[in-house]
N, C-alpha and C. Protein backbone atom coordinates (compact mmCIF):
# COMPACT_ATOMS: atom_id res chain seq x y z
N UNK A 1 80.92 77.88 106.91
CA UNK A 1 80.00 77.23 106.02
C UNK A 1 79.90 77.97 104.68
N UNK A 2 79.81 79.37 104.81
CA UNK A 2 79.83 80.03 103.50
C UNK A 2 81.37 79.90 102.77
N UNK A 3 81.98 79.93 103.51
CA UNK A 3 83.22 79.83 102.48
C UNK A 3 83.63 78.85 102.05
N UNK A 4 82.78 77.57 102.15
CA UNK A 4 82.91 76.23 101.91
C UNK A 4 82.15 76.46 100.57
N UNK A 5 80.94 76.56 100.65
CA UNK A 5 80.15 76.97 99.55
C UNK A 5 80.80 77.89 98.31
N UNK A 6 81.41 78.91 98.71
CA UNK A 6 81.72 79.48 98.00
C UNK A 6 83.00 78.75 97.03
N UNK A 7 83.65 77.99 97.46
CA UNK A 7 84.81 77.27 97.10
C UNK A 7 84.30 76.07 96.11
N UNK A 8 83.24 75.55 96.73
CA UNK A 8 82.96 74.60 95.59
C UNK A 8 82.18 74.74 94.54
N UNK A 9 81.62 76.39 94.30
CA UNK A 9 81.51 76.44 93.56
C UNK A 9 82.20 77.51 92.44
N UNK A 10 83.24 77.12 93.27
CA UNK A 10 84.54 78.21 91.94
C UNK A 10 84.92 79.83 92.58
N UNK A 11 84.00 80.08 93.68
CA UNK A 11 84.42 81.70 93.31
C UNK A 11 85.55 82.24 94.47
N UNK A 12 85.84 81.35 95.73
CA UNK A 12 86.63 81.21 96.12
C UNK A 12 87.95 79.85 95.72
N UNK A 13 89.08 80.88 96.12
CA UNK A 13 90.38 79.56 95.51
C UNK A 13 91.14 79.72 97.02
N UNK A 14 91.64 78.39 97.60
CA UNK A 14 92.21 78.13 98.50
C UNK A 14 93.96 78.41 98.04
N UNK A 15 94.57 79.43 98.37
CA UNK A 15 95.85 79.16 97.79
C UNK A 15 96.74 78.49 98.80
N UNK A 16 97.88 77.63 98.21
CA UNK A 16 98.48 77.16 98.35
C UNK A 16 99.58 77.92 98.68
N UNK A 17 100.17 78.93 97.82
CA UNK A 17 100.80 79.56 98.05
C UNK A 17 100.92 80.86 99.38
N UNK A 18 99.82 81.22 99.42
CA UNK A 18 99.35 82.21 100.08
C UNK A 18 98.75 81.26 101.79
N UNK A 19 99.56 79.94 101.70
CA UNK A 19 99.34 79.50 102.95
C UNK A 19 97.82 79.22 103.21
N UNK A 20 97.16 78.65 102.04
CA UNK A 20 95.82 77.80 102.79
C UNK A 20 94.84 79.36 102.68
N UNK A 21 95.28 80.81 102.42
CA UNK A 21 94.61 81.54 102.55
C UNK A 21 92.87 82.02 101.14
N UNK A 22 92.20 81.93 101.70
CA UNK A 22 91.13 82.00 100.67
C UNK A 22 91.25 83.85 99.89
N UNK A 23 90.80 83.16 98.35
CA UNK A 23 91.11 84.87 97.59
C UNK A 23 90.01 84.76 97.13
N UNK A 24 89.23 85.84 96.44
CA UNK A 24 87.93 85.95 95.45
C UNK A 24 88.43 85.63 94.26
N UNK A 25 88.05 84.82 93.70
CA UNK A 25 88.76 84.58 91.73
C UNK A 25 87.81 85.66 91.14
N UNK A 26 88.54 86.21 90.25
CA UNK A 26 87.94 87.43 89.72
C UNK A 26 88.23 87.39 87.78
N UNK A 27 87.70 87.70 87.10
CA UNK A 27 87.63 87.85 85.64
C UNK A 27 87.42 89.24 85.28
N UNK A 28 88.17 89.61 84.32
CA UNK A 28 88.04 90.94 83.75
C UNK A 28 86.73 91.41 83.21
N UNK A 29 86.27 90.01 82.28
CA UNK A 29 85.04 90.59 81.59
C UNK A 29 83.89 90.32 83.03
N UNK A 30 83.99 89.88 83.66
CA UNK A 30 82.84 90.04 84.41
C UNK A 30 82.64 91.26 85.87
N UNK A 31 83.57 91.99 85.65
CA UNK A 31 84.00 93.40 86.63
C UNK A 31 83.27 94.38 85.80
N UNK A 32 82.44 95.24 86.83
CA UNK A 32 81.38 96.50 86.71
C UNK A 32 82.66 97.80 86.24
N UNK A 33 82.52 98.40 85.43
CA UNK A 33 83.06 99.56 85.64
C UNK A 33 84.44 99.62 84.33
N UNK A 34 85.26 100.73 84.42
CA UNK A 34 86.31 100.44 83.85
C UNK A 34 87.47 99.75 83.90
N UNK A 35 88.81 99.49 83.76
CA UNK A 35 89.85 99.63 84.56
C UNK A 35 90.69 100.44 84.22
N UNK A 36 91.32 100.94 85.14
CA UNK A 36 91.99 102.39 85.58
C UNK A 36 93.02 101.82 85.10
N UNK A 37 93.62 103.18 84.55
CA UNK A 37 94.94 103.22 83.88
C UNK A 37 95.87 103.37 84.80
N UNK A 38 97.24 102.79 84.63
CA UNK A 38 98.69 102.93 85.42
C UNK A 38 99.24 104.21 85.21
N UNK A 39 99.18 105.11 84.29
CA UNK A 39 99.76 106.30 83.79
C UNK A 39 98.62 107.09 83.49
N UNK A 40 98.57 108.27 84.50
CA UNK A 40 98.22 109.81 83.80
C UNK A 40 98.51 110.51 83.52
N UNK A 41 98.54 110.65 82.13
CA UNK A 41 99.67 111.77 81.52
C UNK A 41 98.42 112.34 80.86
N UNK A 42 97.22 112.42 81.25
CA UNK A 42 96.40 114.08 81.08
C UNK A 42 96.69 114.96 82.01
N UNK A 43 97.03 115.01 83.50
CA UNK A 43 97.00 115.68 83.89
C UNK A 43 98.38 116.71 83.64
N UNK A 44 98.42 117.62 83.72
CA UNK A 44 99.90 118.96 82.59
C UNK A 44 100.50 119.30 84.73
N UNK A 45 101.52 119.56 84.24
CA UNK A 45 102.40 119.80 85.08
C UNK A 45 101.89 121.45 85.52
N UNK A 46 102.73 122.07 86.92
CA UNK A 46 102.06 123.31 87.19
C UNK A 46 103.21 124.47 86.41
N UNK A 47 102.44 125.24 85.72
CA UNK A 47 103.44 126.25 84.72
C UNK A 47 104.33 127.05 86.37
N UNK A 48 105.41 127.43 85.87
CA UNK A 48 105.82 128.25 86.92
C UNK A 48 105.36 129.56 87.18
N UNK A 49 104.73 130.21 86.13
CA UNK A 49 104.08 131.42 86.08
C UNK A 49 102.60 131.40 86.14
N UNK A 50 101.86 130.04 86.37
CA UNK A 50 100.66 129.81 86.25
C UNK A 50 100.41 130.71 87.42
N UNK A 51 98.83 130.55 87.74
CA UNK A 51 98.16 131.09 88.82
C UNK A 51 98.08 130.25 89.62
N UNK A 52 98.03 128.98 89.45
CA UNK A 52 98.04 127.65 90.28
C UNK A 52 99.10 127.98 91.55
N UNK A 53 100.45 127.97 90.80
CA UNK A 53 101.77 128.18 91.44
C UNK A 53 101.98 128.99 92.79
N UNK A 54 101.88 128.13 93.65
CA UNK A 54 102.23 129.01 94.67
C UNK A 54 103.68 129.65 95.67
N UNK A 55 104.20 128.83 95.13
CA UNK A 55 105.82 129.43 95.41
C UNK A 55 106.13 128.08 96.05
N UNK A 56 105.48 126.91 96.39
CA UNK A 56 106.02 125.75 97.40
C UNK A 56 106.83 124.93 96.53
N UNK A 57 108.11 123.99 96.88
CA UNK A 57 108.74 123.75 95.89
C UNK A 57 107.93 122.10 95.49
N UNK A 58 107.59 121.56 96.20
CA UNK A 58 106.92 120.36 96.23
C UNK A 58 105.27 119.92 95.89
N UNK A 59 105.03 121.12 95.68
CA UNK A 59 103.23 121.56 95.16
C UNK A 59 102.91 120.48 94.22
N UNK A 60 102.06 119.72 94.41
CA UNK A 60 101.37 119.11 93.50
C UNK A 60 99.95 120.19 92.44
N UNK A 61 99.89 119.44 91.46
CA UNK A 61 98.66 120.11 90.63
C UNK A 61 97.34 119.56 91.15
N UNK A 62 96.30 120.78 91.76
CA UNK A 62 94.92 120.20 92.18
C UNK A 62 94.51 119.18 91.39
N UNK A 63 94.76 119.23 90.09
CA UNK A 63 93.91 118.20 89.39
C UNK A 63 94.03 116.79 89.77
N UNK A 64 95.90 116.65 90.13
CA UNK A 64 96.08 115.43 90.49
C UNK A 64 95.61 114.70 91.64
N UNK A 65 95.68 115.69 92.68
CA UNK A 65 95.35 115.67 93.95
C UNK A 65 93.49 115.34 94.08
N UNK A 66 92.89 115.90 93.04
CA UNK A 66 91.45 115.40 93.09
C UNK A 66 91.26 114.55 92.77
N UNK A 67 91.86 113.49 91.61
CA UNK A 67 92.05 112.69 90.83
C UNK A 67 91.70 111.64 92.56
N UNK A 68 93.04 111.66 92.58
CA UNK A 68 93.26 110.80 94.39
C UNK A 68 92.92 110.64 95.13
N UNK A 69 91.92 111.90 95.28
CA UNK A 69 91.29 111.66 96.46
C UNK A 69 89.60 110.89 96.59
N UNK A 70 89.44 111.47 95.18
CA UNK A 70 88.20 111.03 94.46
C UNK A 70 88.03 109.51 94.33
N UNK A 71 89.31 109.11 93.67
CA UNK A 71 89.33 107.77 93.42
C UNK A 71 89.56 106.70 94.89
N UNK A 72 89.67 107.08 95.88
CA UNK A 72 89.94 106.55 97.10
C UNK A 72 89.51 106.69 98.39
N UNK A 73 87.85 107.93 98.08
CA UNK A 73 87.55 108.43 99.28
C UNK A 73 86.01 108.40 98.79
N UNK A 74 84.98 109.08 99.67
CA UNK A 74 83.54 108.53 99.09
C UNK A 74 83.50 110.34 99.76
N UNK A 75 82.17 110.80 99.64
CA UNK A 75 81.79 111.74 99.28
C UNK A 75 81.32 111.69 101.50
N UNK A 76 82.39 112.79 102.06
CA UNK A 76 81.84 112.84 103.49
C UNK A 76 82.68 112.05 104.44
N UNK A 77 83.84 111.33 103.56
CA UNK A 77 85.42 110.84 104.51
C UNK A 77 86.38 111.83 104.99
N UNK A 78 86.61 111.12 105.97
CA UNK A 78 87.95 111.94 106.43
C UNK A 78 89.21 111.81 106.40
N UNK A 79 89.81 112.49 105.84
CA UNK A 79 91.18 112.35 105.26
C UNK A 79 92.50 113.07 106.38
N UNK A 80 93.24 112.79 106.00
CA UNK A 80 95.03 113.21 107.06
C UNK A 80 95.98 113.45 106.08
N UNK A 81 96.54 115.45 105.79
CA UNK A 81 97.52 115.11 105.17
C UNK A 81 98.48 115.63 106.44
N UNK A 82 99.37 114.96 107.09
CA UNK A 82 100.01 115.73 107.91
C UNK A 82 101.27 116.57 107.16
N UNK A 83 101.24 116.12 105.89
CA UNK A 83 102.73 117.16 105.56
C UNK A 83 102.04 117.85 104.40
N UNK A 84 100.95 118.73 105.02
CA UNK A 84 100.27 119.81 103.54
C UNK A 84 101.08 120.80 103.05
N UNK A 85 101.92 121.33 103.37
CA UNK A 85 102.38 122.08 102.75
C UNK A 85 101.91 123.42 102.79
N UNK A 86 101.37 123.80 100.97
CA UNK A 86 100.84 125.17 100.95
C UNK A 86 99.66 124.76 101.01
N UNK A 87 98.99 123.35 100.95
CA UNK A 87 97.53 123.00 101.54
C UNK A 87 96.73 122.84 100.07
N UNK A 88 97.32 122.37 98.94
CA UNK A 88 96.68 121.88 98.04
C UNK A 88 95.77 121.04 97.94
N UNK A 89 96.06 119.80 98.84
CA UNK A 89 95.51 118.97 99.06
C UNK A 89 93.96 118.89 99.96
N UNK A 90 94.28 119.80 100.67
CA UNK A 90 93.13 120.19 101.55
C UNK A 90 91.71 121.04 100.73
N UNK A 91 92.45 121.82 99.54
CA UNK A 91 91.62 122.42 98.83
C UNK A 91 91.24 121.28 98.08
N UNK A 92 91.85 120.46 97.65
CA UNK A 92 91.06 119.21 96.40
C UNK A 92 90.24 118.47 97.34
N UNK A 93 89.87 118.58 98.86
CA UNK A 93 89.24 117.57 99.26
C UNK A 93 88.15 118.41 99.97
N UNK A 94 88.32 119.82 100.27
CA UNK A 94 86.82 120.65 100.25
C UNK A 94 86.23 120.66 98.90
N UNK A 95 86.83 120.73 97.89
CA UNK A 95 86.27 120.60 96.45
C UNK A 95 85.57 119.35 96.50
N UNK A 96 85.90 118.48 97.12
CA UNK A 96 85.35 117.28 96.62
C UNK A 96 84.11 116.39 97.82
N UNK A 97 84.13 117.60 98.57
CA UNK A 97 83.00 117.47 99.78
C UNK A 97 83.54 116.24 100.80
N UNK A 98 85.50 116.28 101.16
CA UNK A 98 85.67 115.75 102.42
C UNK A 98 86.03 116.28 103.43
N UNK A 99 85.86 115.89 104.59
CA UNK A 99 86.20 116.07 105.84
C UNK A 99 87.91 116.12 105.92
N UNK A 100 88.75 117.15 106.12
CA UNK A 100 90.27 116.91 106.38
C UNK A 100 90.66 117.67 107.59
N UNK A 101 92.25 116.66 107.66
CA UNK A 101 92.65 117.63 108.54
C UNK A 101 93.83 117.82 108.15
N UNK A 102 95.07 118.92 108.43
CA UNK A 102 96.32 118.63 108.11
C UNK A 102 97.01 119.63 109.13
N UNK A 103 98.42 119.46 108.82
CA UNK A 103 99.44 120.09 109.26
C UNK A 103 100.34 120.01 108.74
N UNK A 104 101.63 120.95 109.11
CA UNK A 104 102.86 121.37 108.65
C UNK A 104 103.99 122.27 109.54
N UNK A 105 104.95 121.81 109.38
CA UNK A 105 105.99 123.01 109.97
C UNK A 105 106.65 122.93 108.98
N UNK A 106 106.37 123.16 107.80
CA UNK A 106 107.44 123.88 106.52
C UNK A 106 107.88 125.24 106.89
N UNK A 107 109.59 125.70 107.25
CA UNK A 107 110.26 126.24 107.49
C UNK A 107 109.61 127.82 106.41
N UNK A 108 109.11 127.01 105.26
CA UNK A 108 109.19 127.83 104.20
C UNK A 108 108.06 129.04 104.58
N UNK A 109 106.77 128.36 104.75
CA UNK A 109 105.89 129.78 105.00
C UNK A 109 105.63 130.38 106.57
N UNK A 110 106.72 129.50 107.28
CA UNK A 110 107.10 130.15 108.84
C UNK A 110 108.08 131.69 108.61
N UNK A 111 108.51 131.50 107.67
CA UNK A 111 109.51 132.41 107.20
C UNK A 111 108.72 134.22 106.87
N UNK A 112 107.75 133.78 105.61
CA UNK A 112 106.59 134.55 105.35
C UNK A 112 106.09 135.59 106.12
């Protein structure tokens, strides 16, 4: 019954394409908030001599990693990285007050 309602009066669209499946019709100017950019090119790459740098060859920069997690997690989620690495990720998501868990068998700091 509600999605009947909702259809006739515009804010659901029955697609055709999408097999009869109902979508929300949505407008730019009438969306809360910003919209997020496709490219971040504020965030700077990790110097090799930085302090950041931890010797992993695949290390992402915390910044990015908060960026991500922030934008996709609420404050008290629980997150899974199973391939952490040197555990960057785990630090951007105690920074950011989530619940994680992770793991790794990188050869690299078995070595260590």
């Amino acid at each position: 019954m509600v999605i009947w309602l909702c259809v006739s009066r515009g804010a659901v669209i029955l697609s055709a394409r999408m097999g009869g499946w109902p979508y929300i019709k949505r407008y730019w100017d009438e969306l809360k908030g910003a919209v997020g950019a496709d490219i971040w090119d504020d965030i700077d790459k990790i110097n090799p001599a930085g302090n950041e740098r931890l010797g992993y060859p695949t290390q992402k920069p915390v910044t990015l990693l908060e960026r991500m997690i922030w934008a996709s997690s609420n404050e008290g989620d629980v997150g899974l990285d199973p391939f952490c690495g040197c555990g960057t990720a785990v630090d951007a998501a105690q920074k950011l007050k989530r619940k994680n868990g992770s793991g790794s068998i990188s050869r690299i700091w078995q070595s260590r």
